[in-house]
Structures are given as structure tokens and as C-alpha cells.
Protein backbone atom coordinates (compact mmCIF):
# COMPACT_ATOMS: atom_id res chain seq x y z
CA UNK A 1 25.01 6.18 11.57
CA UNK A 2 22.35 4.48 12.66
CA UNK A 3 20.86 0.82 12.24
CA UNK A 4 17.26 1.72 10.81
CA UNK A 5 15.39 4.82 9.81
CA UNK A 6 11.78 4.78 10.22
CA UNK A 7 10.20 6.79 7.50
CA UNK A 8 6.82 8.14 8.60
CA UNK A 9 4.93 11.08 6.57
CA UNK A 10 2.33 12.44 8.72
CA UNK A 11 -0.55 14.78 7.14
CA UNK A 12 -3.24 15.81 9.98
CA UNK A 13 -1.31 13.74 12.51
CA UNK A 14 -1.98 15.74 15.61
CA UNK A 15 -4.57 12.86 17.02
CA UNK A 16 -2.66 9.58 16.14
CA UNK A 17 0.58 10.62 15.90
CA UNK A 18 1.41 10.59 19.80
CA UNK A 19 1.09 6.70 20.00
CA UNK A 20 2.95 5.94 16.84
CA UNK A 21 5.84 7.95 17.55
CA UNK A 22 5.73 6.00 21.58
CA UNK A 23 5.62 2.81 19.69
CA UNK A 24 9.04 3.65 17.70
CA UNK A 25 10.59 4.98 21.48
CA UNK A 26 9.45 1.94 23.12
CA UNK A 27 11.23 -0.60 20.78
CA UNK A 28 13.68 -3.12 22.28
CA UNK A 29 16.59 -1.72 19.96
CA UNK A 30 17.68 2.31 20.32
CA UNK A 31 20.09 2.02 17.44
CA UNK A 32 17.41 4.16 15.14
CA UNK A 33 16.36 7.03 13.93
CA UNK A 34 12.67 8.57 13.04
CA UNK A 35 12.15 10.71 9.95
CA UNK A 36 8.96 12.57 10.69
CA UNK A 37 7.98 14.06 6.92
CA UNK A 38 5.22 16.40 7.48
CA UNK A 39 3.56 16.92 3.94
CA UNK A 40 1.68 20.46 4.54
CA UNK A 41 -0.35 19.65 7.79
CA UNK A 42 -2.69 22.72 9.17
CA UNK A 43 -3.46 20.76 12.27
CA UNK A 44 -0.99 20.55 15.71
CA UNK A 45 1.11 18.20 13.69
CA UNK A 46 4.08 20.70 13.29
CA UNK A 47 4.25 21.38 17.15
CA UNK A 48 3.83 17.73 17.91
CA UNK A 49 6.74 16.78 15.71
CA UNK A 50 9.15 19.91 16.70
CA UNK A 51 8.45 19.08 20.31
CA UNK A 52 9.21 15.54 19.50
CA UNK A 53 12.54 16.52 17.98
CA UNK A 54 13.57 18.55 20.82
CA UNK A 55 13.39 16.04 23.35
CA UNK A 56 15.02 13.04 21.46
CA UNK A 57 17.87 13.95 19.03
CA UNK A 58 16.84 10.12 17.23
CA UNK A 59 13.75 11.89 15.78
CA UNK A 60 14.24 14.51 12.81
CA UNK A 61 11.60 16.64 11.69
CA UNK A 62 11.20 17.49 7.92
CA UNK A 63 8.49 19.28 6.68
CA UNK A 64 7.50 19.34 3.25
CA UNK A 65 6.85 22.95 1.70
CA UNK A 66 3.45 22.08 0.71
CA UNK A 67 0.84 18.91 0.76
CA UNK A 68 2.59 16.86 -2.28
CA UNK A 69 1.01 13.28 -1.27
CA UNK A 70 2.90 9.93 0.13
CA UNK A 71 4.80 9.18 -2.07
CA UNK A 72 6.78 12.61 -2.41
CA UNK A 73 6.72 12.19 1.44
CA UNK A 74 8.56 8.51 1.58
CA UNK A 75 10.44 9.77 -1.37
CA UNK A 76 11.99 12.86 1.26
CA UNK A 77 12.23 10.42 3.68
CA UNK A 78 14.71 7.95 1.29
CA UNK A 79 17.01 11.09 0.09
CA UNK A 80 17.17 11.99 4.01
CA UNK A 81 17.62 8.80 5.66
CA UNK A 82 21.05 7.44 7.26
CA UNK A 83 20.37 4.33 8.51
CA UNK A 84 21.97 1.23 6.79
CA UNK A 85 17.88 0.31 7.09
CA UNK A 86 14.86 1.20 6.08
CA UNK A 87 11.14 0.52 7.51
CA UNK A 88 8.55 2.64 7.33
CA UNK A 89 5.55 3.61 9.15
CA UNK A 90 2.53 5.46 8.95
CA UNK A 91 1.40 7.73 11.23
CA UNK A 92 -1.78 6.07 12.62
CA UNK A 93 -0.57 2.91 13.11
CA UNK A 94 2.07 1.32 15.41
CA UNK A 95 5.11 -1.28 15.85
CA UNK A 96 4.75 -3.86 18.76
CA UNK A 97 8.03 -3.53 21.28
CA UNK A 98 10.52 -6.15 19.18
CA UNK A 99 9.27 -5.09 15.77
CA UNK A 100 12.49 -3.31 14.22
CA UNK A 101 14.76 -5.70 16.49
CA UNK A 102 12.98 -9.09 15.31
CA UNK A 103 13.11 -7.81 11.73
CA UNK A 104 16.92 -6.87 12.03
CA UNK A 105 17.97 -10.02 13.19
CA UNK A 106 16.41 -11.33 10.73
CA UNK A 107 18.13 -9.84 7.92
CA UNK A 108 21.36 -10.21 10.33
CA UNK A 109 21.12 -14.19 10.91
CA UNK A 110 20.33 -15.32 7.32
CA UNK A 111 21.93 -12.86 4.87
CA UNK A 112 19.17 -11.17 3.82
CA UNK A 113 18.57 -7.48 2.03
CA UNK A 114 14.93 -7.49 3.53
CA UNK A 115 13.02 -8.77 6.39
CA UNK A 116 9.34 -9.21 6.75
CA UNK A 117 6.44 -9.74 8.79
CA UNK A 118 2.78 -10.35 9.40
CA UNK A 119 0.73 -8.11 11.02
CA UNK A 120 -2.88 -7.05 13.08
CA UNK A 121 -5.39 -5.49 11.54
CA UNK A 122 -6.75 -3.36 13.77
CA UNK A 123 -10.71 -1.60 13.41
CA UNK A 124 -11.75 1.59 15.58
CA UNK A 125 -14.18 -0.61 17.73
CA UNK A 126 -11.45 -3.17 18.90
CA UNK A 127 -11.61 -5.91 16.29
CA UNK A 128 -7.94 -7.70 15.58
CA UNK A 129 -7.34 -10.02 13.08
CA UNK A 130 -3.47 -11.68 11.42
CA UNK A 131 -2.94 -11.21 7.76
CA UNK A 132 0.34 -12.94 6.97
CA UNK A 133 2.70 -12.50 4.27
CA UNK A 134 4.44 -16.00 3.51
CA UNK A 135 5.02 -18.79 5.97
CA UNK A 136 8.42 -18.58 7.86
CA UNK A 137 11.41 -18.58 6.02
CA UNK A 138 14.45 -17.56 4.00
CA UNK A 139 13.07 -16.73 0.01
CA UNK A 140 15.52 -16.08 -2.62
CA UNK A 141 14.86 -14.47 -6.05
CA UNK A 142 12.92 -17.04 -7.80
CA UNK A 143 10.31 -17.95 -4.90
CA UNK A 144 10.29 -14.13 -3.80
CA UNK A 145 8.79 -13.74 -7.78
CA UNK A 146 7.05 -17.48 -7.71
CA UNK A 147 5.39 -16.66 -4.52
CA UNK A 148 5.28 -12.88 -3.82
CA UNK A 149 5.93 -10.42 -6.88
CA UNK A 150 4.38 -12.76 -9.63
CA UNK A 151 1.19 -12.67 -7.69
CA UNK A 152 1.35 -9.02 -6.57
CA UNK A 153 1.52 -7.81 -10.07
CA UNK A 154 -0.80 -10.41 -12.03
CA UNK A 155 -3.89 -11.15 -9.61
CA UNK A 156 -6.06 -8.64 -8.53
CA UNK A 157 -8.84 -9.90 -8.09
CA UNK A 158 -9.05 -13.97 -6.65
CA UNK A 159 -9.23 -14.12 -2.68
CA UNK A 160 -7.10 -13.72 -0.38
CA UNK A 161 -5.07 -11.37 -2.32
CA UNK A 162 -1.64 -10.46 -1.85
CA UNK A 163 -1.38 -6.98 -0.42
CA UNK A 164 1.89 -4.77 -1.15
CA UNK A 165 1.97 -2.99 2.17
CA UNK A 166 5.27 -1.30 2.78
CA UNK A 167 5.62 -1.17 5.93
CA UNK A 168 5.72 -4.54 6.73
CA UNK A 169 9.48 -4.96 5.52
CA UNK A 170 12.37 -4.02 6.31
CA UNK A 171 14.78 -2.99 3.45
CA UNK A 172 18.77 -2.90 3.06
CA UNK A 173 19.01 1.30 2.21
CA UNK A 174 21.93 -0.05 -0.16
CA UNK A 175 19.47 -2.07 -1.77
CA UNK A 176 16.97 0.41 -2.62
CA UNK A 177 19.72 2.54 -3.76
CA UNK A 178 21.17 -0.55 -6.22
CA UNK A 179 17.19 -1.52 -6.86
CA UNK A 180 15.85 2.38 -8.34
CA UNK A 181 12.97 1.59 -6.64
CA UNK A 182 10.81 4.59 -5.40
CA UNK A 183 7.80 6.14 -4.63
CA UNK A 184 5.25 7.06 -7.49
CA UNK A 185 2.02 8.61 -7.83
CA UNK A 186 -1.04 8.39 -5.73
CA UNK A 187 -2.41 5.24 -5.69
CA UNK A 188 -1.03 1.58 -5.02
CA UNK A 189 2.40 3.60 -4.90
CA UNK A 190 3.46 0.71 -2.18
CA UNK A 191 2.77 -2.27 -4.60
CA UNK A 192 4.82 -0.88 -7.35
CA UNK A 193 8.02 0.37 -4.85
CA UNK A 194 7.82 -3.40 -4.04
CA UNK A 195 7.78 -5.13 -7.33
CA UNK A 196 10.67 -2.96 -8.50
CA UNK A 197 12.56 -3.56 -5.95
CA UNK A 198 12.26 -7.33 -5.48
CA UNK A 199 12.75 -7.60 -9.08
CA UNK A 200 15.88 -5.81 -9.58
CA UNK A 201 19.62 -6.90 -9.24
CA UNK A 202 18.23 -10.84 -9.07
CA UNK A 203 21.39 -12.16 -7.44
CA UNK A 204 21.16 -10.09 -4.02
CA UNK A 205 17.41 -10.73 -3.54
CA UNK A 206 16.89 -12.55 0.21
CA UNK A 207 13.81 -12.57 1.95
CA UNK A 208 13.55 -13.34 5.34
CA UNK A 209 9.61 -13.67 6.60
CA UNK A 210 8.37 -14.31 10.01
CA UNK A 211 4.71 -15.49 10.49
CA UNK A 212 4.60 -13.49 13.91
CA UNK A 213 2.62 -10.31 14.09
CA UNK A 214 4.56 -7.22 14.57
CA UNK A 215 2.82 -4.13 13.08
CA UNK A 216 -0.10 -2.60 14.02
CA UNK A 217 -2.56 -1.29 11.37
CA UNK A 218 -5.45 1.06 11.46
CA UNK A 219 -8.31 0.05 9.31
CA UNK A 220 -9.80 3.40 9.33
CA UNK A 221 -12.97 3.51 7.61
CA UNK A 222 -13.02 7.15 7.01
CA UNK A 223 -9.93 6.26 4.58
CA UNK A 224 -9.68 6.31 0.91
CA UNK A 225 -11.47 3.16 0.30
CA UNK A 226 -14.93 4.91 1.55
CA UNK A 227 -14.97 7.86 0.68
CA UNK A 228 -14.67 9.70 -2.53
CA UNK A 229 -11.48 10.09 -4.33
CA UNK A 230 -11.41 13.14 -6.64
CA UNK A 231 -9.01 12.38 -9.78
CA UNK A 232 -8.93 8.41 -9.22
CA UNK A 233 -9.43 7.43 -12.94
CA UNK A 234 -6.59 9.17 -14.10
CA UNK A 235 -4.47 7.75 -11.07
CA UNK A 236 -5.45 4.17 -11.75
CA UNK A 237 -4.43 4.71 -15.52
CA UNK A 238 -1.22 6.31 -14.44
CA UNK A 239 -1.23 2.93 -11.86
CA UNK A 240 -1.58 1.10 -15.01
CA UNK A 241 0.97 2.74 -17.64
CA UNK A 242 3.43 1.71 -14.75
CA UNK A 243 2.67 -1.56 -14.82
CA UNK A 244 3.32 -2.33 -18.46
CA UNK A 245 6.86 -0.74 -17.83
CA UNK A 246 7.15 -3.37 -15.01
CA UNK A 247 6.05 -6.02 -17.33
CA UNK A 248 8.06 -4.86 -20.20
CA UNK A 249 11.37 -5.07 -17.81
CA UNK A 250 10.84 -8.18 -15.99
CA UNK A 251 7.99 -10.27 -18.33
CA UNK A 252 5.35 -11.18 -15.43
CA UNK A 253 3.21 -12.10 -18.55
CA UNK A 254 5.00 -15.03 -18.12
CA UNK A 255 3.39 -16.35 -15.03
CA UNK A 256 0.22 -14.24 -16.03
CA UNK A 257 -0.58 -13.74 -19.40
CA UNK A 258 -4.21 -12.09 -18.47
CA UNK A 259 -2.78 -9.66 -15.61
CA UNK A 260 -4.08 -6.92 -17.94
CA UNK A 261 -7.72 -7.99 -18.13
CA UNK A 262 -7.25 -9.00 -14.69
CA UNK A 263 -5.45 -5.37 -13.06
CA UNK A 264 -8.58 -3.74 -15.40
CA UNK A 265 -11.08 -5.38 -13.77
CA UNK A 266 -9.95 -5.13 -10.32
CA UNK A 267 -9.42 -0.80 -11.42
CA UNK A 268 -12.79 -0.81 -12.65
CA UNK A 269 -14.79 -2.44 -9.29
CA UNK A 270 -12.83 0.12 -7.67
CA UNK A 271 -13.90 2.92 -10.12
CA UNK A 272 -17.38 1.91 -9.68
CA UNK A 273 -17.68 1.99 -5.68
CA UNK A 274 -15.77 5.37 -6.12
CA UNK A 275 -18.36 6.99 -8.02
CA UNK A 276 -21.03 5.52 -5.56
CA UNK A 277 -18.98 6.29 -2.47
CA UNK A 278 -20.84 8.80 -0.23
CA UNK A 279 -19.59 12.07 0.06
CA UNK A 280 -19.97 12.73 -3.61
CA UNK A 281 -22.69 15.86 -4.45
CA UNK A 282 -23.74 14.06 -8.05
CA UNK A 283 -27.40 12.76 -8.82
CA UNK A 284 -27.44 9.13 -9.22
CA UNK A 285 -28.89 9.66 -12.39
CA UNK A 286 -25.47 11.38 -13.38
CA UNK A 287 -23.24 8.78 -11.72
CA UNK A 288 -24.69 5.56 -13.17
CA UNK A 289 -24.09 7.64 -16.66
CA UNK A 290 -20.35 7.80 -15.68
CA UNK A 291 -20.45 4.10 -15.00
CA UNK A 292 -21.89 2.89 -18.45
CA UNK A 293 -19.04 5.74 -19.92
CA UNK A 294 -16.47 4.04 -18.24
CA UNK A 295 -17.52 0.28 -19.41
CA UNK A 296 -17.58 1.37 -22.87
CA UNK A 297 -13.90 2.62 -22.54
CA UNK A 298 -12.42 0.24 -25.30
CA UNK A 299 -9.93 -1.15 -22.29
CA UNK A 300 -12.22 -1.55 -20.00
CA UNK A 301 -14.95 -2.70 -22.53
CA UNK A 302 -12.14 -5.57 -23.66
CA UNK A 303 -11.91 -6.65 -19.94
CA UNK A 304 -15.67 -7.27 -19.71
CA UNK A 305 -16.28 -8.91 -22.94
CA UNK A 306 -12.71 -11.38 -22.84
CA UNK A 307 -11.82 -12.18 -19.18
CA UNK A 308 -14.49 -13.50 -16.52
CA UNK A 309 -13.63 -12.47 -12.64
CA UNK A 310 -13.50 -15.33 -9.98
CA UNK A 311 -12.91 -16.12 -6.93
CA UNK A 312 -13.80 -12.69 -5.64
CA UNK A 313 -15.80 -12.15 -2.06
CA UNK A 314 -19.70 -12.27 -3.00
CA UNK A 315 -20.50 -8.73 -2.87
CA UNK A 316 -17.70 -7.53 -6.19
CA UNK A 317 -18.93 -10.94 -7.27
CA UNK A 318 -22.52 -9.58 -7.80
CA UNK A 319 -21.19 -6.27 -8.78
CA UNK A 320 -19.27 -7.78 -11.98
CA UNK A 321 -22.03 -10.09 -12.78
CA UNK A 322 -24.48 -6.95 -12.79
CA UNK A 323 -21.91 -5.15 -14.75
CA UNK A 324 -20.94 -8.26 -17.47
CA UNK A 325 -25.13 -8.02 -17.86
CA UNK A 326 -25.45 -4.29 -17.87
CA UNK A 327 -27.96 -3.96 -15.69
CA UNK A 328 -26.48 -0.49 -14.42
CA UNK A 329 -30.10 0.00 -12.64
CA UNK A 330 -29.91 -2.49 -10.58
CA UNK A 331 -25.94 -1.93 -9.93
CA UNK A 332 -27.24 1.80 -8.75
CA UNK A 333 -30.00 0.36 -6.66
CA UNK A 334 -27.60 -1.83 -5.10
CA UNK A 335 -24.90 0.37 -3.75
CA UNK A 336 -27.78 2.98 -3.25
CA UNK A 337 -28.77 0.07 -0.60
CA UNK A 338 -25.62 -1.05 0.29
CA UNK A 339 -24.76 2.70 1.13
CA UNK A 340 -27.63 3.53 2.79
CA UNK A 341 -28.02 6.98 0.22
């Protein structure tokens, strides 16, 4: 059995997947395995990963029968994995050389279920910059919610915002087991695996957080967050149906009694730079129609009339004030510019 599985799905991996895969070989531990879930690639990917699992008996390849998204993916991974831990990584990013051993000892030295780090973000042209998690530490149930899950669930919207990336932790596979937690749907599926988990079973809850850097992300700006996403209203209310389970089992109104004004808000700036993201064959005409629909949705329309946004970056500033005013013109004209369309 060994020490850690590394969950990666991989979908079109055949460019990046070479010097992910190197950065899992090169680590300082060996005690590991890699879980390579293919989720219906047409590229090289399946040769890659085959090739991969013939040279180094750590590295299993397991392909899904068709494309079924990330979270089936991680979910295959989870049912599959042996390791007493889990991390995860995706396939166009990388670990630095101590990542899995700093993040074991971790767990090892101060009785911890989970481990965690910060980490670079990386953009195509060079650019590096650290986003921590928490300062350095130990973090047991009620400062893990104070200070992590609290914030993760109720603010959406106030900069800097806490991001629920997986694959900056490292989990006890017990744990998850004990916890329920797993993948779901197609959006934000990493923020909700993470407040389920550090929610559940209070009593064995230990976070142990270094402030070092030790994962490598790709801020890829072909990626979901530029280009259109076909289907995203009903995944954001499926995101949001989720939520009020989550708040129905462990009461985060508590600490946030507007996280539902707040979470709509934040789901509609998003909805509105999908339906101006390029990419999309729709006359402007026709999308700034589908942007008045969707602020008259009686949610959405309760969001805008009761709660006021702050503390976002200037640009979703603008964009809610434009929207609380309904100048939808103007909102058109400026994404129209912003976009260069």
C-alpha cells in the first residue's frame, strides 16, 4: 500500500501531461502512486498514459468509457485509490520536488487528517505570483470553519477571496471515507468536496498549513473562465441547491446570514461575462435580452434589489453598479469593449 495517491484526470492531455506526470516522478518521496483517469480523450493522451504505465508500475492508467467531466473523473480516482493519502493534481499543472513529502510530514508531525499549502500561479508568458491559504499552522475544527469553510461558503464576492482549490491539500483517504465527501457536478465541484469534508465528523478535523509554495498552477486563459460555457445556468443552480443542503447540515447562516444574496450575486457576474464571453455565435442584441431575463429571475431579482456587492475588484464593481441601474446598454457596450467584439 502506498503512502499517497495522486489523483489526476486528464482530458486532451497529450501537450501538458509529460511535465506533470515528471513532476510526480521527481518528488523527494517514492512511497506513491499516480492514478491517471483519462475521461474520453481523442488526442495522444491514451498512448502517453499506457506508455507511462509500462515503464513505472507506481502509475495506473484508468480510462473512463466516455468524457463524463471532473468530477466523475476524481470520483474514479477515490473508488480506485490505495494510498492511506490523497492529493490530487491536474494535468497541466505541476508539484515542486518536496511537495507530497513536505505535506506528509506535515500531517505526520502534528496529528493531522489534512495538510495544506500555498501555491504559484503561473500565466503562459512567465508571470508567477503566491496565493496562500492561511498563515502557518496547526487549525482544528472551529478555526478550520472560523477561518476557512465559513468564508468559503458565505463570501463570494469581497477581495481576496478564499479559493477552494483541491489540490492544494492533502487528505487522510480514511477521512474522506468517514467525511462522504465527493465530487459533484460541473462547476465549483472543488469548493463543495471541501466544505463537506472539513465540516464533517468535527472531532477528527486537523489542519496543518504551510505558507511555502509547493504547487504549480496554470492560469490558462483559454480555460472556462473565458470562454463560453454551454449549460452554465443550470450548473450554477445545481451549484446552488447544494449549497442550501450544506447550510441546512452544518448552519453557515450562522456566520453569514446573507451568503444567499451574496453566492447569487457572485453566480450572476459570472452568468453575465458568460453570455458576453467570445466564442459565442449570438447577436448582442439577443444576449443583452438574456441578461435583463436573467435579472428579472425572482432570485436573482431579490439579490439586486436587497443585498449591495462590495469590496469587489473595480471592473465587477462597475458591472453590478450598471446592473443595480439597469443600464444593460451600457453593460453590452462595455464588455463589447472590454472584449474587443
Amino acid at each position: 500500500m502506498p503512502i499517497i495517491s495522486v489523483i489526476t484526470p486528464v482530458y486532451q492531455g497529450e501537450a501538458l501531461l509529460p511535465d506533470c506526470v515528471e513532476s510526480v516522478r521527481g518528488q523527494t518521496i517514492s512511497d506513491w502512486e499516480l492514478l491517471l483517469i483519462d475521461d474520453g480523450s481523442t488526442d495522444g493522451t491514451r498512448t502517453l498514459c499506457e506508455n507511462y504505465a509500462a515503464e513505472d508500475s507506481r502509475i495506473r492508467y484508468l480510462p473512463q468509457p466516455e468524457n463524463m467531466g471532473v468530477s466523475a473523473a476524481r470520483n474514479r480516482g477515490l473508488q480506485e485509490a490505495r494510498g492511506r493519502y490523497i492529493a490530487f493534481l491536474d494535468a497541466d499543472d505541476r508539484y515542486v520536488p518536496e511537495t507530497l513529502e513536505t505535506l506528509w510530514n506535515l500531517c505526520a508531525e502534528n496529528g493531522a487528517d489534512s495538510a495544506a499549502c500555498a501555491h504559484w500561479n503561473v500565466t503562459p508568458s512567465g508571470g508567477e505570483r503566491v496565493e496562500t491559504l492561511l498563515p502557518s499552522g496547526v487549525y482544528g475544527y472551529e478555526e478550520i470553519r472560523e477561518k476557512f469553510a465559513a468564508p468559503l461558503f458565505g463570501e463570494r464576492l469581497r477581495a481576496p477571496l478564499m479559493n477552494g482549490y483541491i489540490w492544494r491539500f492533502l487528505f487522510q483517504n480514511d477521512q474522506i471515507r468517514q467525511s462522504g465527501a465527493r465530487f459533484d457536478g460541473p462547476y465549483l465541484e472543488d469548493e463543495l468536496f471541501l466544505l463537506e469534508y472539513f465540516s464533517a465528523a468535527r472531532p477528527a478535523r486537523r489542519l496543518a498549513v504551510t505558507e511555502t509554495p509547493l504547487y504549480r498552477y496554470l492560469q490558462n486563459p483559454a480555460s472556462a473562465t473565458r470562454r463560453y460555457m454551454k449549460g452554465l445556468t443550470k450548473s450554477l443552480d445545481y451549484y446552488m441547491d447544494i449549497k442550501e443542503e450544506l447550510d441546512r447540515k452544518y448552519e453557515f447562516h450562522i456566520e453569514y446570514p446573507d451568503w444567499r444574496n451574496n453566492t447569487r450575486w457572485a453566480n450572476l457576474l459570472i452568468l453575465i461575462g458568460n453570455e458576453y464571453a467570445p466564442g459565442i455565435r449570438k447577436p448582442f442584441r439577443e444576449r443583452r435580452e438574456d441578461v435583463e431575463a436573467l435579472c428579472r429571475r425572482p432570485d436573482m431579482a431579490e439579490a439586486i434589489r436587497q443585498y449591495k456587492p462590495l469590496g469587489m475588484g473595480r471592473n465587477k464593481q462597475v458591472v453590478a453598479s450598471l446592473v443595480r441601474r439597469r443600464m444593460f446598454g451600457a453593460l453590452t457596450l462595455l464588455y463589447r469593449v472590454k472584449n474587443r467584439m
